[in-house]
C-alpha atoms as a PDB file:
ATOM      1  CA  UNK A   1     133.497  98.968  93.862  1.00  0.00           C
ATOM      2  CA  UNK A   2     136.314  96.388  95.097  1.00  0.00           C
ATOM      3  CA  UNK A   3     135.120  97.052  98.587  1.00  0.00           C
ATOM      4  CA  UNK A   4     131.555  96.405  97.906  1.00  0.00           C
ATOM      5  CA  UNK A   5     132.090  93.306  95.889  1.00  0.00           C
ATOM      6  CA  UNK A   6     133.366  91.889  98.572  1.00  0.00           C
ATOM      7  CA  UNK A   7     130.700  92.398 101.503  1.00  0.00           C
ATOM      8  CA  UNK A   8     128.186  91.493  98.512  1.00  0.00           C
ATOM      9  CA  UNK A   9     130.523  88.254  98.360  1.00  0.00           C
ATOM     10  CA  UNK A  10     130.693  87.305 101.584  1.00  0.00           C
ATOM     11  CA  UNK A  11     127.580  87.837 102.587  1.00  0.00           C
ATOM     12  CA  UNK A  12     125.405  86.084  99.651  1.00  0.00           C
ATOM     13  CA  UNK A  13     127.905  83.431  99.788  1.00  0.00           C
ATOM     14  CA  UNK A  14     128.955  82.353 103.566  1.00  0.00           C
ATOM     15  CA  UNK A  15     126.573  84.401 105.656  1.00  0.00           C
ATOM     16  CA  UNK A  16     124.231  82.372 108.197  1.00  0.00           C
ATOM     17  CA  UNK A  17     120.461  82.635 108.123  1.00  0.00           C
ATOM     18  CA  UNK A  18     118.044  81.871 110.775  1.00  0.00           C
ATOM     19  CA  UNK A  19     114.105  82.235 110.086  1.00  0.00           C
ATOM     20  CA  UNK A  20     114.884  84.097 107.026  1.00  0.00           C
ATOM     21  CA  UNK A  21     116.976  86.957 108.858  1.00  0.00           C
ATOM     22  CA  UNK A  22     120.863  87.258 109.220  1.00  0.00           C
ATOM     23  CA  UNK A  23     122.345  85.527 112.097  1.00  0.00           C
ATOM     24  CA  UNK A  24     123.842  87.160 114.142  1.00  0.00           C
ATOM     25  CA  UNK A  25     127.257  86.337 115.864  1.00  0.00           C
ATOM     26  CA  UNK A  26     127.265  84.734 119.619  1.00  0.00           C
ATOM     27  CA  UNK A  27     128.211  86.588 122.509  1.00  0.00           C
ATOM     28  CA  UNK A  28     130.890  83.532 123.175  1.00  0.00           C
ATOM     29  CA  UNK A  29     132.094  84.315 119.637  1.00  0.00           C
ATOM     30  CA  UNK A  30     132.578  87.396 119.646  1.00  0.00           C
ATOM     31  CA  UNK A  31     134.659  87.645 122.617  1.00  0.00           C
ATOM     32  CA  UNK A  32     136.490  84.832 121.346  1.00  0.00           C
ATOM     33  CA  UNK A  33     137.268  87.021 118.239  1.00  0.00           C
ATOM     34  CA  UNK A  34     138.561  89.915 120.020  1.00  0.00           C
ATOM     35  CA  UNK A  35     141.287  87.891 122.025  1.00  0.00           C
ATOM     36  CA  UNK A  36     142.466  86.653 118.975  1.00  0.00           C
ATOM     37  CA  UNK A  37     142.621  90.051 117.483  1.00  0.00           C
ATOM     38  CA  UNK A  38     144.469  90.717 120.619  1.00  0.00           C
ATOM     39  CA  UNK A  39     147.184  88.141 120.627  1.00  0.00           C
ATOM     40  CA  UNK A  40     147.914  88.869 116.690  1.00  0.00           C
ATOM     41  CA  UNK A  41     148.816  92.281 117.685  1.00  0.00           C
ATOM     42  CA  UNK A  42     146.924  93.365 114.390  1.00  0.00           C
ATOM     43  CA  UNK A  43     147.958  97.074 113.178  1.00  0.00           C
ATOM     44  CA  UNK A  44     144.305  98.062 112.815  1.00  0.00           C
ATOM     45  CA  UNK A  45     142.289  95.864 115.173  1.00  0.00           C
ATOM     46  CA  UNK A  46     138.689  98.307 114.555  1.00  0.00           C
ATOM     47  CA  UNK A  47     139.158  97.450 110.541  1.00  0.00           C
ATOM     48  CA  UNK A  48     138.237  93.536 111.716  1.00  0.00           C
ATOM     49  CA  UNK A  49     134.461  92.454 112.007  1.00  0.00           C
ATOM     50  CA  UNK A  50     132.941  89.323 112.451  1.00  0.00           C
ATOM     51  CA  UNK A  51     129.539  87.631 111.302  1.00  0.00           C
ATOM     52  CA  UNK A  52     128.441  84.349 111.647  1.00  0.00           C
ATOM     53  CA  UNK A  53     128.306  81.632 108.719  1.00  0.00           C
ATOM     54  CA  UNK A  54     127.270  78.443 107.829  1.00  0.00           C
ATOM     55  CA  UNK A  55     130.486  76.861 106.745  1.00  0.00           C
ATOM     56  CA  UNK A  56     132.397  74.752 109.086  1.00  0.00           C
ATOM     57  CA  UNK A  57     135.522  76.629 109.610  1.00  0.00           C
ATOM     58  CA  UNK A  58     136.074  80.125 109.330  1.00  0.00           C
ATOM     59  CA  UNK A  59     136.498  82.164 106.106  1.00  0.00           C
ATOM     60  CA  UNK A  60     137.174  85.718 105.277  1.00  0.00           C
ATOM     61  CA  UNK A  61     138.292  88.418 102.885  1.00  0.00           C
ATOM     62  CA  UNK A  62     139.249  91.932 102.855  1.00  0.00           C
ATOM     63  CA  UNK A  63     142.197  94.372 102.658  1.00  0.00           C
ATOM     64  CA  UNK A  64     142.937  96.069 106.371  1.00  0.00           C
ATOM     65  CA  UNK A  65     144.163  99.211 104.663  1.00  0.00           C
ATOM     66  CA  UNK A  66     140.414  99.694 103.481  1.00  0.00           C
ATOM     67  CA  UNK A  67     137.602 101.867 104.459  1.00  0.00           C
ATOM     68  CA  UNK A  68     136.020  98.131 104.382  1.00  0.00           C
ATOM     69  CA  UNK A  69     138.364  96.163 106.423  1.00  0.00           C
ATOM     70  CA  UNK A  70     138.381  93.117 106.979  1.00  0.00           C
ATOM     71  CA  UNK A  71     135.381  90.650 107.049  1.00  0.00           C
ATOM     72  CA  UNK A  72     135.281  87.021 108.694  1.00  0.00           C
ATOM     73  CA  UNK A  73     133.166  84.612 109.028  1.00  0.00           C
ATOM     74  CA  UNK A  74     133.060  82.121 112.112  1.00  0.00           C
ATOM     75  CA  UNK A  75     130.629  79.371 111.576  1.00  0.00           C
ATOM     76  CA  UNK A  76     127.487  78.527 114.082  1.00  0.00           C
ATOM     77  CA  UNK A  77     129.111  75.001 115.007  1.00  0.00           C
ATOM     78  CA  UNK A  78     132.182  77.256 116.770  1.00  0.00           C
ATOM     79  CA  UNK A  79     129.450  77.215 119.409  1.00  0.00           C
ATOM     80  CA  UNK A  80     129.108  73.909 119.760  1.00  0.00           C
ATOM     81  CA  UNK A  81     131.282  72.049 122.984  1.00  0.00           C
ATOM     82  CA  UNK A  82     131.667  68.311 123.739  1.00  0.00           C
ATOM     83  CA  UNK A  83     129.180  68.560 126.739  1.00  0.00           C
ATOM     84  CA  UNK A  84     126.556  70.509 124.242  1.00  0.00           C
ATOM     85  CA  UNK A  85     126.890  69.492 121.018  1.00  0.00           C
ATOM     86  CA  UNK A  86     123.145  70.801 120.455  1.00  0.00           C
ATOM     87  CA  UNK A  87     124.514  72.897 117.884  1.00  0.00           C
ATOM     88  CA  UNK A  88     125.846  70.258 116.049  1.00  0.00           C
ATOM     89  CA  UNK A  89     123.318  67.301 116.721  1.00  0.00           C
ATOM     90  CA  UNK A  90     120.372  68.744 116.182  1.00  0.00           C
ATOM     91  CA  UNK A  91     120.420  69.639 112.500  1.00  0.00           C
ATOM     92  CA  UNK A  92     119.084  67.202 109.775  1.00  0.00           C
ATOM     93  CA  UNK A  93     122.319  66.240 107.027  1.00  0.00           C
ATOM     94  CA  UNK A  94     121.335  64.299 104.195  1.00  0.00           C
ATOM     95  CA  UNK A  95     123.990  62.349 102.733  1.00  0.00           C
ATOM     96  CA  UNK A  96     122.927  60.583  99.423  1.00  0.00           C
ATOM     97  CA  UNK A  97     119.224  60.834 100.055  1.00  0.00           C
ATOM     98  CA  UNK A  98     119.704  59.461 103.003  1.00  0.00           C
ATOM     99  CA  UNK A  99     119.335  61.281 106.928  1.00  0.00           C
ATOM    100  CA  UNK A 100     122.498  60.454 109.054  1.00  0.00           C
ATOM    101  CA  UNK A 101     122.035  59.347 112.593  1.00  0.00           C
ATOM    102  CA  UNK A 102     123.993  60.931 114.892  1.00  0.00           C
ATOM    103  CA  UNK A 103     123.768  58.158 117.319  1.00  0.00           C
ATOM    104  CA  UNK A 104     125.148  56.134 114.719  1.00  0.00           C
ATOM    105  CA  UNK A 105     129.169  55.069 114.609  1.00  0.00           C
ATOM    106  CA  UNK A 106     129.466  57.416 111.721  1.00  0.00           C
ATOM    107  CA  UNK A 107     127.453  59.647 112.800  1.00  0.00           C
ATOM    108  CA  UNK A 108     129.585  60.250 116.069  1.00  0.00           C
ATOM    109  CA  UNK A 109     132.556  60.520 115.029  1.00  0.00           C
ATOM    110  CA  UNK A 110     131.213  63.282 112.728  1.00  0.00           C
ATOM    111  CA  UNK A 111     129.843  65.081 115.161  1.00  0.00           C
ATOM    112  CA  UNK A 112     133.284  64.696 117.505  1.00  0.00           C
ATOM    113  CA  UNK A 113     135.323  65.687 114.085  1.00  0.00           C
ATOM    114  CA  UNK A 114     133.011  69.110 113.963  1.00  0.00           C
ATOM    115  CA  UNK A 115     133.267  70.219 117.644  1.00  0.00           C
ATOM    116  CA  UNK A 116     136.604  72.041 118.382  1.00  0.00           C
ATOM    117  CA  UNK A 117     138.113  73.119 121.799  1.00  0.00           C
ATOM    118  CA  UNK A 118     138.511  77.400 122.397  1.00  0.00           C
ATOM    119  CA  UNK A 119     142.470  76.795 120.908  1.00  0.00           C
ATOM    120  CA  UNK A 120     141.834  75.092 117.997  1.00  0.00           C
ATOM    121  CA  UNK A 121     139.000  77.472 117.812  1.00  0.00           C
ATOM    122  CA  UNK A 122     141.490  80.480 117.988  1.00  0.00           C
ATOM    123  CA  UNK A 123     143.794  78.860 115.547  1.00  0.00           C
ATOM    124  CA  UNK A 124     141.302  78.620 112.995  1.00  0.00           C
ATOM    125  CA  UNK A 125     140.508  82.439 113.456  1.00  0.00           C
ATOM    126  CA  UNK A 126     143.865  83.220 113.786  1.00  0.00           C
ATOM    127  CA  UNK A 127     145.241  81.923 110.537  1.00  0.00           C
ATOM    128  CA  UNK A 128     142.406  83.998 108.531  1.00  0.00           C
ATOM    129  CA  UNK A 129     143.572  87.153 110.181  1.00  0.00           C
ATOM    130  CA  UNK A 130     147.214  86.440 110.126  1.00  0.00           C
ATOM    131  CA  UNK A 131     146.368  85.866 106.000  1.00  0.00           C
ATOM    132  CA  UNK A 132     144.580  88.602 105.937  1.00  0.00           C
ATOM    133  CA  UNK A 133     146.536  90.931 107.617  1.00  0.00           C
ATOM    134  CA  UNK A 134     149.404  90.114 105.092  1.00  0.00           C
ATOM    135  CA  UNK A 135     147.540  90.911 102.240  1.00  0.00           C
ATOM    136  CA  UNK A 136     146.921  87.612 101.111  1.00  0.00           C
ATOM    137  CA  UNK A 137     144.164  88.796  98.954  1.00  0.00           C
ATOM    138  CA  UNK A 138     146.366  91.635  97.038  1.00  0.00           C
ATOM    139  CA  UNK A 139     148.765  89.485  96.283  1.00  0.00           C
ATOM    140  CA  UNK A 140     145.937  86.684  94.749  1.00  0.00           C
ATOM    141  CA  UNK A 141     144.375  89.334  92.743  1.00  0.00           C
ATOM    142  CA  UNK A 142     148.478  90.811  91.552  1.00  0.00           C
ATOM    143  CA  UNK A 143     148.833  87.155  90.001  1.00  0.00           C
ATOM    144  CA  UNK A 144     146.401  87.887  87.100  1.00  0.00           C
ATOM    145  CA  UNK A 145     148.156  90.894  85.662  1.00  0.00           C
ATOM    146  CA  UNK A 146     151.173  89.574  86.003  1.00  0.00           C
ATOM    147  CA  UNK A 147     150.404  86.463  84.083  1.00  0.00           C
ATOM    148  CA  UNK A 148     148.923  88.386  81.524  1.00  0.00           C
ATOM    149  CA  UNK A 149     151.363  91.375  81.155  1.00  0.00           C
ATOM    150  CA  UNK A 150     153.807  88.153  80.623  1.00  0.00           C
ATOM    151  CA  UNK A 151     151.856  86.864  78.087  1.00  0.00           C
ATOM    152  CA  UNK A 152     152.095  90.260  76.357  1.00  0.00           C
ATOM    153  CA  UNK A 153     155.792  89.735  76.718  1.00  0.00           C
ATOM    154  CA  UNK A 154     156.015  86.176  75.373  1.00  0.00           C
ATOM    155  CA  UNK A 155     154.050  87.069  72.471  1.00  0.00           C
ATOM    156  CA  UNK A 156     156.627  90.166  71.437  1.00  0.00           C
ATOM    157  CA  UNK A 157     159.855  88.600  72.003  1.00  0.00           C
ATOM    158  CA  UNK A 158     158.861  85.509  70.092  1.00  0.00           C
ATOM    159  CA  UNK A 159     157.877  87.485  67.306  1.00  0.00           C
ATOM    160  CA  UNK A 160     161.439  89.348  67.875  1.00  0.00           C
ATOM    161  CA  UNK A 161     163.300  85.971  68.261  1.00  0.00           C
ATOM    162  CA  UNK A 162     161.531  84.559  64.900  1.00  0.00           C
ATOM    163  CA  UNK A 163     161.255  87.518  62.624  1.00  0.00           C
ATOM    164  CA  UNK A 164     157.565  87.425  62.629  1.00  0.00           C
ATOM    165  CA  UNK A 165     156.999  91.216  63.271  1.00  0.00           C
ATOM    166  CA  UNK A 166     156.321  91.638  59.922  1.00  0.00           C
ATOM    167  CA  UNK A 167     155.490  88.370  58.919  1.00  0.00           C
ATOM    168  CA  UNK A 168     152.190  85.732  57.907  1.00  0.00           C
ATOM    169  CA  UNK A 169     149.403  87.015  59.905  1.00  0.00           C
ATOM    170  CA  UNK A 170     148.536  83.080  60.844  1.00  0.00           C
ATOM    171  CA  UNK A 171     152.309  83.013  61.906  1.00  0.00           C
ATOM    172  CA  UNK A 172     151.455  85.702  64.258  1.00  0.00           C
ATOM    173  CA  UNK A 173     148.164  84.505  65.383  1.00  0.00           C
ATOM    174  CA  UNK A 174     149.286  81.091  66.414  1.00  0.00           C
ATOM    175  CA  UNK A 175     152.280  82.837  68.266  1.00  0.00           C
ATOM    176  CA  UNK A 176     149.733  84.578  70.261  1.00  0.00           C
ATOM    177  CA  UNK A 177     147.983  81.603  71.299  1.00  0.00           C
ATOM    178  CA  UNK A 178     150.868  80.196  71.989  1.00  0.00           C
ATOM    179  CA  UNK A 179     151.612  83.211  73.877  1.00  0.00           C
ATOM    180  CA  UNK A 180     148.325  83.086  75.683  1.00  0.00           C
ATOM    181  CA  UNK A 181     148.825  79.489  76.569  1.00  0.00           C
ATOM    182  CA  UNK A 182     152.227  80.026  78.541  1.00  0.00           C
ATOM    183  CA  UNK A 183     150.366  82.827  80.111  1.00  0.00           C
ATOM    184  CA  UNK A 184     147.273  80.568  81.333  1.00  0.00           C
ATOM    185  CA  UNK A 185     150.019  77.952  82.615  1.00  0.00           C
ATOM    186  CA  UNK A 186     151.949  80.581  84.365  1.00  0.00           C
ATOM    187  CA  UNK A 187     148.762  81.666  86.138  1.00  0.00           C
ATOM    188  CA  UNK A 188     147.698  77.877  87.473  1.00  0.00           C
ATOM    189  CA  UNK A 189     151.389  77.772  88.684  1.00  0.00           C
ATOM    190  CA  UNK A 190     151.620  80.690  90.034  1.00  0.00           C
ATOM    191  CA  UNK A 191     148.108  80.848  92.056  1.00  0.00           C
ATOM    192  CA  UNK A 192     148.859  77.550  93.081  1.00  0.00           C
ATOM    193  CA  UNK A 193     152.129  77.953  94.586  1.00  0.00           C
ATOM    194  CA  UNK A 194     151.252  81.287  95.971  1.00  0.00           C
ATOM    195  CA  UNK A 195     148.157  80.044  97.671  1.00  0.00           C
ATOM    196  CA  UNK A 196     150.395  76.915  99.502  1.00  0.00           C
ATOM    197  CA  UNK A 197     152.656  79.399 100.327  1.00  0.00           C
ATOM    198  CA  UNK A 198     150.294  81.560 101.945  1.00  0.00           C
ATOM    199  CA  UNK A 199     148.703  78.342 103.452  1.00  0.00           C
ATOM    200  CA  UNK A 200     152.033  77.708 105.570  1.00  0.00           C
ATOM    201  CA  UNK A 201     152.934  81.228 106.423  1.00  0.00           C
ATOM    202  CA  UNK A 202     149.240  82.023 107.950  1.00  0.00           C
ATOM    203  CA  UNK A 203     149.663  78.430 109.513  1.00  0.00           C
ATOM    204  CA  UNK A 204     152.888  79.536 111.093  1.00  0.00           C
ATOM    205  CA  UNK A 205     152.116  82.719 111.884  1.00  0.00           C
ATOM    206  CA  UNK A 206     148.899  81.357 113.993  1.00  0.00           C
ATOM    207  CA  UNK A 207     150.593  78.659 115.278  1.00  0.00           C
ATOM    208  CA  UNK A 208     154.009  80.677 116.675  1.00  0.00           C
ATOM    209  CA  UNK A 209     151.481  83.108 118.600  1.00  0.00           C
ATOM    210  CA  UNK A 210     151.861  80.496 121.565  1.00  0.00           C
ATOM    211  CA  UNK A 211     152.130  76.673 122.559  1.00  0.00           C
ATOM    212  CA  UNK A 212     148.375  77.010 123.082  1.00  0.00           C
ATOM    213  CA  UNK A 213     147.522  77.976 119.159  1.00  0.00           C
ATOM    214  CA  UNK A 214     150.209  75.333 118.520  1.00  0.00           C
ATOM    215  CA  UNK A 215     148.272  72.471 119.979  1.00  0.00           C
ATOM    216  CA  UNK A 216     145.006  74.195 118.937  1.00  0.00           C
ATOM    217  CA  UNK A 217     145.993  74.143 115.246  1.00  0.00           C
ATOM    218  CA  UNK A 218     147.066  70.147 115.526  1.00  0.00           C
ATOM    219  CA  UNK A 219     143.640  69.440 116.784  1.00  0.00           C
ATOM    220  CA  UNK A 220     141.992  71.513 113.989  1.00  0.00           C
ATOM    221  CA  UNK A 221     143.784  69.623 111.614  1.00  0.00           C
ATOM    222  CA  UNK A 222     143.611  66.368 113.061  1.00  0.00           C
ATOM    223  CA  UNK A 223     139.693  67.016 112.874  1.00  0.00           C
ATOM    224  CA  UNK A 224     139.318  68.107 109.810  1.00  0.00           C
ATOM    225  CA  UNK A 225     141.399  65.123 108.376  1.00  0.00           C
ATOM    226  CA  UNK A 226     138.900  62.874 110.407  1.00  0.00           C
ATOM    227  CA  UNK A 227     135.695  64.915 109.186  1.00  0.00           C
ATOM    228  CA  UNK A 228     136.658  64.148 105.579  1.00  0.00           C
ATOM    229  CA  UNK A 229     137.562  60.256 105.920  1.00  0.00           C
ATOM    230  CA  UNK A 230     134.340  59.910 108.287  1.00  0.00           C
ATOM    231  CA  UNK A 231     132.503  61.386 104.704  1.00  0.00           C
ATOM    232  CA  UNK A 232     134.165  59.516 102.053  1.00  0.00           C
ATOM    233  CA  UNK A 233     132.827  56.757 103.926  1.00  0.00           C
ATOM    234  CA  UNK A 234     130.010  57.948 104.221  1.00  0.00           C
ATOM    235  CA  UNK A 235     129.609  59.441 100.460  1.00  0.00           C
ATOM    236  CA  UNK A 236     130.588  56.277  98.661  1.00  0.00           C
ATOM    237  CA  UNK A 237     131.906  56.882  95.352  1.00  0.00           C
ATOM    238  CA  UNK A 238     131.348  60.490  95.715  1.00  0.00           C
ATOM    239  CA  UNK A 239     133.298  60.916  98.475  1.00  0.00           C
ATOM    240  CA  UNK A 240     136.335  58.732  96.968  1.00  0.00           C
ATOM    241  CA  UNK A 241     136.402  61.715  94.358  1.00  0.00           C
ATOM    242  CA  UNK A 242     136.185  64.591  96.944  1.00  0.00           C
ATOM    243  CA  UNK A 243     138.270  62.826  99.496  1.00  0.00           C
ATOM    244  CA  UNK A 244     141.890  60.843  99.593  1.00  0.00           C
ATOM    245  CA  UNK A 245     142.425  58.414 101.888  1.00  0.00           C
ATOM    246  CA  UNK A 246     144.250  60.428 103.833  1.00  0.00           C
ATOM    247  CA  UNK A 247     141.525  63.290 104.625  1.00  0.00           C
ATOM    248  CA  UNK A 248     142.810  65.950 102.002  1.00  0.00           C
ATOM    249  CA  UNK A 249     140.487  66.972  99.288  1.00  0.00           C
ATOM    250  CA  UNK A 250     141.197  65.550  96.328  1.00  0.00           C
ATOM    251  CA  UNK A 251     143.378  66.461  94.376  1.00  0.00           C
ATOM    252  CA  UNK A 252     145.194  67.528  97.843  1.00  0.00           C
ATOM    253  CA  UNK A 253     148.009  69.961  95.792  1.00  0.00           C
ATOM    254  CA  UNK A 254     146.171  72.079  93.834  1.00  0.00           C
ATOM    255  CA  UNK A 255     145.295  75.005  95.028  1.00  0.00           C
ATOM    256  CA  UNK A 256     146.247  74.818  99.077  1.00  0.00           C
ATOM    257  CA  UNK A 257     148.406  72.938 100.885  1.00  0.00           C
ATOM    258  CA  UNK A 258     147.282  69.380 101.801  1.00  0.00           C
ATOM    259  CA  UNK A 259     145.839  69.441 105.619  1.00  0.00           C
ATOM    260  CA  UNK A 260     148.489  66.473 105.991  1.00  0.00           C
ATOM    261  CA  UNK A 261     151.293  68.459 105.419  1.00  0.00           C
ATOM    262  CA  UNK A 262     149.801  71.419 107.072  1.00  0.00           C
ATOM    263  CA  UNK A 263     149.248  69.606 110.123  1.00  0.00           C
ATOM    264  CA  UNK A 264     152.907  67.689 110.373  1.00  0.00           C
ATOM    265  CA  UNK A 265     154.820  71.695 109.969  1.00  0.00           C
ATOM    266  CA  UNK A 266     152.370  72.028 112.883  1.00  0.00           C
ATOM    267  CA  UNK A 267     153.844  69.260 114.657  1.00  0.00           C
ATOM    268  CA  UNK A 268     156.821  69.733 114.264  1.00  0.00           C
ATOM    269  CA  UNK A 269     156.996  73.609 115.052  1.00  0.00           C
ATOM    270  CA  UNK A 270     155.754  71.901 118.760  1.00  0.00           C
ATOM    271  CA  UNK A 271     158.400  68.917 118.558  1.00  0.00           C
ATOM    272  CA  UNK A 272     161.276  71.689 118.510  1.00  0.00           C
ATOM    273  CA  UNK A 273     159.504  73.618 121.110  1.00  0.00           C
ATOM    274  CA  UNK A 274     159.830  76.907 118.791  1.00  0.00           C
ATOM    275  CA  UNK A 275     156.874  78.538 120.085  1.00  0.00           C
END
């Protein structure tokens, strides 16, 4: 069932669509995909697949361990290069009612922000399968029991501590909520720091495979910063609330690790010459 849920996941949710069928992954892609599978060294390369999505950086999920393996999805703009943006340029974006032009100041530098060189196209593969090849996705899903088989402890020693064991059935109700509360905070926390901390170590990982993936991730982030301050202008007041100044999505801490600081460990993984 796990395995299932997540192909249904993936594929209702990020997979690409041209003329109503699936689209399928470029040749270019592909290869691109199995060199990075190469230079991770993964333990079981045949367990990763590839499809092609409509996001604008890649995305994945999956266990390598499973009959399933691991899925992940490169978008169609991965295609796109500086001299042939076509990719890119000739799709119609609305943003507030309203169709960009791509000729347009805006509308260049958006297009520059979305069209990455083969490292920072490597990088951005790299990290999911570095993530994924961790486990990133067992440990997420651990994080729920844990929280709650905590709860289940908070709620017994306090009744321990205060004698309630025996006591006011509203006394014991509202230490159970109280219980359950802890338990809800200890699971934001916990997610929260887990998935920074995952952030940086896929980062590192990707980034330590060789100067080249070093310099490819800078430019990934440096783009992505520039993709989301190119549409909070854009967005108006919408994109104040999606976007900080600085490029990160707002709020940048919760849940991953600001691009920023993402981008600076980056730099200065390159400034001590460390990979």
């Amino acid at each position: 069932i796990f395995e299932r849920t997540i192909k249904i996941t993936l594929y209702l949710v990020y997979l690409a669509w041209h003329k109503g069928e699936p689209a399928s992954l470029s040749e270019k892609l592909e290869n691109i995909f199995q060199e990075v599978l190469k230079d991770s060294a993964v333990s079981f390369p045949k367990n990763f697949s590839a499809f092609a999505t409509f996001g604008l950086h890649p995305v994945g999920a999956g266990v390598s361990l499973l009959p399933s393996g691991v899925q992940i999805g490169i978008p169609a703009n991965f295609n796109s290069t500086t001299d042939d943006p076509s990719g890119i340029s000739n799709r119609t974006i609305l943003i507030n009612g309203k169709e960009l032009q791509w000729d347009s100041d805006s509308g260049t530098a958006l297009k520059n922000s979305l069209v990455f060189s083969a490292e920072a196209q490597k990088f951005a593969i790299a990290r999911e399968v570095t993530r994924l090849g961790a486990g990133g996705p067992v440990l997420h899903a651990a994080v729920a029991p844990a929280c709650l088989a905590g709860a289940c402890i908070y709620s017994v020693a306090l009744k321990q501590i205060f004698g309630l064991q025996a006591g006011s059935i509203f006394f014991r109700a509202g230490i159970n909520v109280f219980a359950v509360g802890l338990g809800v905070v200890s699971y934001i926390l916990a997610s929260d720091a887990l998935s920074q901390r995952l952030d940086y170590s896929s980062d590192h990982r990707a980034a330590c495979l060789s100067s080249d993936y070093a310099k490819g991730g800078l430019e990934f982030y440096d783009k992505i910063l520039t993709r989301n301050k190119t549409l909070r202008s854009l967005m108006g007041t919408k994109g104040e609330e999606m976007y900080a100044p600085s490029g990160n999505l707002f709020p940048g801490h919760l849940l991953h690790a600001p691009y920023t600081s993402r981008r600076d460990k980056i730099l200065n993984l390159l400034k001590n010459e460390n990979v």
